[in-house]
Protein backbone atom coordinates (compact mmCIF):
# COMPACT_ATOMS: atom_id res chain seq x y z
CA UNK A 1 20.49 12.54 -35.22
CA UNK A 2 17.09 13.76 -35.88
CA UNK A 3 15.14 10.78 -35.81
CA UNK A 4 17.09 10.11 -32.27
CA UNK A 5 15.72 13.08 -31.09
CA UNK A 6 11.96 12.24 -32.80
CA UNK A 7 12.78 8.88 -31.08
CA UNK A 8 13.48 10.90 -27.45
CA UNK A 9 10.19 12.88 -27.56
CA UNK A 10 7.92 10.19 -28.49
CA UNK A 11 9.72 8.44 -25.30
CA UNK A 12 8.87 11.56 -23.39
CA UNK A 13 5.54 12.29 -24.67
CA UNK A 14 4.13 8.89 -25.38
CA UNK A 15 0.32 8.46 -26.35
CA UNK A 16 -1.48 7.67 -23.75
CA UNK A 17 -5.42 7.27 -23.01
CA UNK A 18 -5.57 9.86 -20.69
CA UNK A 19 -4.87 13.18 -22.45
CA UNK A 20 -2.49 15.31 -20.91
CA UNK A 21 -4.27 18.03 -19.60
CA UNK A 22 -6.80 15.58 -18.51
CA UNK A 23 -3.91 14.11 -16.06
CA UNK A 24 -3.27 17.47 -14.75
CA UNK A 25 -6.49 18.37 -14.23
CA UNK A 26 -6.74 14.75 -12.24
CA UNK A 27 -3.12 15.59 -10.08
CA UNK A 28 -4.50 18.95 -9.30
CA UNK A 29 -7.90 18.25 -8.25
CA UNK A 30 -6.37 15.29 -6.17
CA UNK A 31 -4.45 18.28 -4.45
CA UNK A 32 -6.96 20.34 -4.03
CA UNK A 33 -9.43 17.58 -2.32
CA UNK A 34 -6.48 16.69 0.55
CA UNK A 35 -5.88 20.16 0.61
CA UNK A 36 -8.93 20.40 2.79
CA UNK A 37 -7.93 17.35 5.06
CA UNK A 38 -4.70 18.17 5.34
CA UNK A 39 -5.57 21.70 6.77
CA UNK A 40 -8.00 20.51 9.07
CA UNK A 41 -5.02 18.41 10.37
CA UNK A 42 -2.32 20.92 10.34
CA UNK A 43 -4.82 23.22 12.09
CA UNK A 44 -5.31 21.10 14.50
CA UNK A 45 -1.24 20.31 15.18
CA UNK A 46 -1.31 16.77 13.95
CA UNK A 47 1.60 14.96 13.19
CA UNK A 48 0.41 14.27 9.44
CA UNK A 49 -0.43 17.47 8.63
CA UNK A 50 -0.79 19.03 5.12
CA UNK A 51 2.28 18.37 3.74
CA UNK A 52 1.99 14.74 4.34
CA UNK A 53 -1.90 15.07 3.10
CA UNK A 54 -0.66 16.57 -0.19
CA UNK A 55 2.12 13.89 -0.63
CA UNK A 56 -0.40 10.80 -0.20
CA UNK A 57 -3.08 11.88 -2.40
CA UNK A 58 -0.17 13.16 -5.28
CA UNK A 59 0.98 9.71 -4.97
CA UNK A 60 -2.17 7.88 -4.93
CA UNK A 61 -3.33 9.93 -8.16
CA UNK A 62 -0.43 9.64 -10.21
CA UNK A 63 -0.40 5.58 -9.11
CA UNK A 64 -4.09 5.96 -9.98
CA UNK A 65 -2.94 7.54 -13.58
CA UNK A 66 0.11 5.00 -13.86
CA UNK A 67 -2.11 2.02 -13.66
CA UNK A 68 -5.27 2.67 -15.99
CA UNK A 69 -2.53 4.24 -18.67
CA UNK A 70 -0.36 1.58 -18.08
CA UNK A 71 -3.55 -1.25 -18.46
CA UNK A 72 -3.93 0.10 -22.19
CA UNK A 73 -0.48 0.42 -23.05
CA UNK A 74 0.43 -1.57 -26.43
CA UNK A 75 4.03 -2.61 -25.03
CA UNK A 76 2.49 -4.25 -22.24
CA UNK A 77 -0.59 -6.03 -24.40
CA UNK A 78 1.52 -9.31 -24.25
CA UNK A 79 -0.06 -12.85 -22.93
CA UNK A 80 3.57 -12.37 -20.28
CA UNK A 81 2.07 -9.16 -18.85
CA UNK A 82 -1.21 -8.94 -16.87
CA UNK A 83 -2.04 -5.76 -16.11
CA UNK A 84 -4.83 -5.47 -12.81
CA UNK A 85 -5.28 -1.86 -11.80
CA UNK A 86 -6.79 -3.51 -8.73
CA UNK A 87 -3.15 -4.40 -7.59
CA UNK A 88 -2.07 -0.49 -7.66
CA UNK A 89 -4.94 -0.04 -4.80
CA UNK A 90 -4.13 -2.94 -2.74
CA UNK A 91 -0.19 -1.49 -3.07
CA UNK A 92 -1.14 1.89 -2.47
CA UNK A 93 -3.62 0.85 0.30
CA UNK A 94 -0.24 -1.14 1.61
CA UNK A 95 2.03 1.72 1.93
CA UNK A 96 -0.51 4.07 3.68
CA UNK A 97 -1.32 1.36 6.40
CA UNK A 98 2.16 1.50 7.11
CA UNK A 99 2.38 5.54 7.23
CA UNK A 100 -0.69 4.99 9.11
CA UNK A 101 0.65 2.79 11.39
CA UNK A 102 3.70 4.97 11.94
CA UNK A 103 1.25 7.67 13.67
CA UNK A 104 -0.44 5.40 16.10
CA UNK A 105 1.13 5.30 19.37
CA UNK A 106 -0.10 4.15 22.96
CA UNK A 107 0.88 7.01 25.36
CA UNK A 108 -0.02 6.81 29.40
CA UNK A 109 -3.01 4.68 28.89
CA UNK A 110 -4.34 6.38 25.65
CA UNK A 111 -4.27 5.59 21.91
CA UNK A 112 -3.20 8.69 19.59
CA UNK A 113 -2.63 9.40 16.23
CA UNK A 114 -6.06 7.04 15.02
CA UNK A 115 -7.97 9.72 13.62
CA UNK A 116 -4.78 11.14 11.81
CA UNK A 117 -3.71 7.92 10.62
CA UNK A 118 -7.20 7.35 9.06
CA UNK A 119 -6.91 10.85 7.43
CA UNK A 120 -3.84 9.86 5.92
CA UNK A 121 -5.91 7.01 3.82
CA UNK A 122 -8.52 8.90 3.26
CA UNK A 123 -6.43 10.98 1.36
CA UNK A 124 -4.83 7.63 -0.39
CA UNK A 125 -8.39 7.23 -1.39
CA UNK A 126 -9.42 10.23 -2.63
CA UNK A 127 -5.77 10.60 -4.94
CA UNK A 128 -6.84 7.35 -5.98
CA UNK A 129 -10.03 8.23 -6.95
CA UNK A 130 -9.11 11.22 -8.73
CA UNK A 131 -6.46 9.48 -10.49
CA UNK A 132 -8.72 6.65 -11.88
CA UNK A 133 -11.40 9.85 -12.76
CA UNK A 134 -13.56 9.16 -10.04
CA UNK A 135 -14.17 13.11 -9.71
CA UNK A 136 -17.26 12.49 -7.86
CA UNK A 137 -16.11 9.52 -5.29
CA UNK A 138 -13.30 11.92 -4.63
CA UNK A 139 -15.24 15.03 -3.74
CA UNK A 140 -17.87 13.69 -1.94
CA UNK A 141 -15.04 11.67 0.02
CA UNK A 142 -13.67 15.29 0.96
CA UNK A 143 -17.20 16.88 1.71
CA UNK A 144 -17.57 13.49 4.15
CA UNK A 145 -14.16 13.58 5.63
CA UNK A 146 -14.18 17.19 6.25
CA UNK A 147 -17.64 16.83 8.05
CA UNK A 148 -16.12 13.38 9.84
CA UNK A 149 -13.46 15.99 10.71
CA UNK A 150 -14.52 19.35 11.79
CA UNK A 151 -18.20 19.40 12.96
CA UNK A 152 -18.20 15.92 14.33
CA UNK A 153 -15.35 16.91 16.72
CA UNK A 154 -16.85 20.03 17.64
CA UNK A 155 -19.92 18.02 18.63
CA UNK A 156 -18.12 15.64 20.43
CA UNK A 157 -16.58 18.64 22.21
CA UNK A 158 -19.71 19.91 23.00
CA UNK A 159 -21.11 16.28 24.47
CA UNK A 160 -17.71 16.21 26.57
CA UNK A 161 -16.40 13.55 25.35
CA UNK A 162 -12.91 15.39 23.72
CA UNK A 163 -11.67 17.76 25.25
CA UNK A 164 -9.68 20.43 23.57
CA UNK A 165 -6.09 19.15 22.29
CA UNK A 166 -3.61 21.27 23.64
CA UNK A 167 -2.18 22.56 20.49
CA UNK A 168 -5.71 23.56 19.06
CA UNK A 169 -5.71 26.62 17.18
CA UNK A 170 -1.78 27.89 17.78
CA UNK A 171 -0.84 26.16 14.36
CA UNK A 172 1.48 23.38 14.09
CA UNK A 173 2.48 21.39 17.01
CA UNK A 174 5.69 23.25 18.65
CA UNK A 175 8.53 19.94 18.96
């Protein structure tokens, strides 16, 4: 009974080449980088907001941490098994076109949603990034985006050519 609990831990725990803390450091810095996208959005009234920010890039990081630990992994160092960590972005980059895609619409002679749905992979990205240890891709991603984001629109706002959206600064978009 005791080595089948041993057995359970080591299942739970494996070793991996990422320390521990290390990964946590990597899911929470993913956080906080599309915690500053995502608020930008949500302040705005956006349909992706920061929820949905803070989903992506958690998902992107921990398939960013799932692929380089599972690329060293003995049980998978087999001549059956190729391991490409390349695949995990193309996936990941996959599933976000498709959230993406989701927020697009065409609307009385206007396309919406672009500018969100580009937010939404950049926040793919920067999870990614984080999750691979890219700490620096990642946070100058975020400094970008949230210039992209904030003073770019207000500039464009300035030149006339956005006008204010109508949910701008009341919070979340009322249904």
């Amino acid at each position: 009974m005791e080595q089948a609990l041993a057995d359970i831990l080591a299942d739970i725990l494996p070793r991996t080449a990422v320390p521990y803390h290390v990964m946590l450091a990597r899911i929470c810095g993913a956080l906080l980088c599309v915690t500053v996208i995502g608020i930008e959005r949500e302040a705005r009234g956006r349909p992706a907001g920061l929820r949905t920010h803070l989903l992506v890039g958690l998902a992107a990081a921990v398939f960013g941490l799932l692929a380089g630990e599972v690329v060293r992994a003995p049980i998978y160092d087999i001549d059956q098994v190729r391991s490409d960590p390349l695949r995990v972005v193309e996936a990941v980059t996959a599933g976000v076109a498709f959230l993406a895609a989701g927020l697009i619409v065409f609307a009385r002679g206007e396309v919406h949603g672009l500018t969100t749905g580009a937010g939404v992979w950049l926040a793919a990205a920067i999870g990614l990034s984080v999750g691979f240890g890219f700490w620096i891709i990642a946070i100058f991603a975020t400094l970008v985006g949230t210039i992209v984001l904030h003073l770019l629109y207000q500039v464009e706002r300035h030149l006339g050519w956005k006008r204010p959206a109508r949910h701008e600064g009341t919070g979340p978009a009322q249904p």
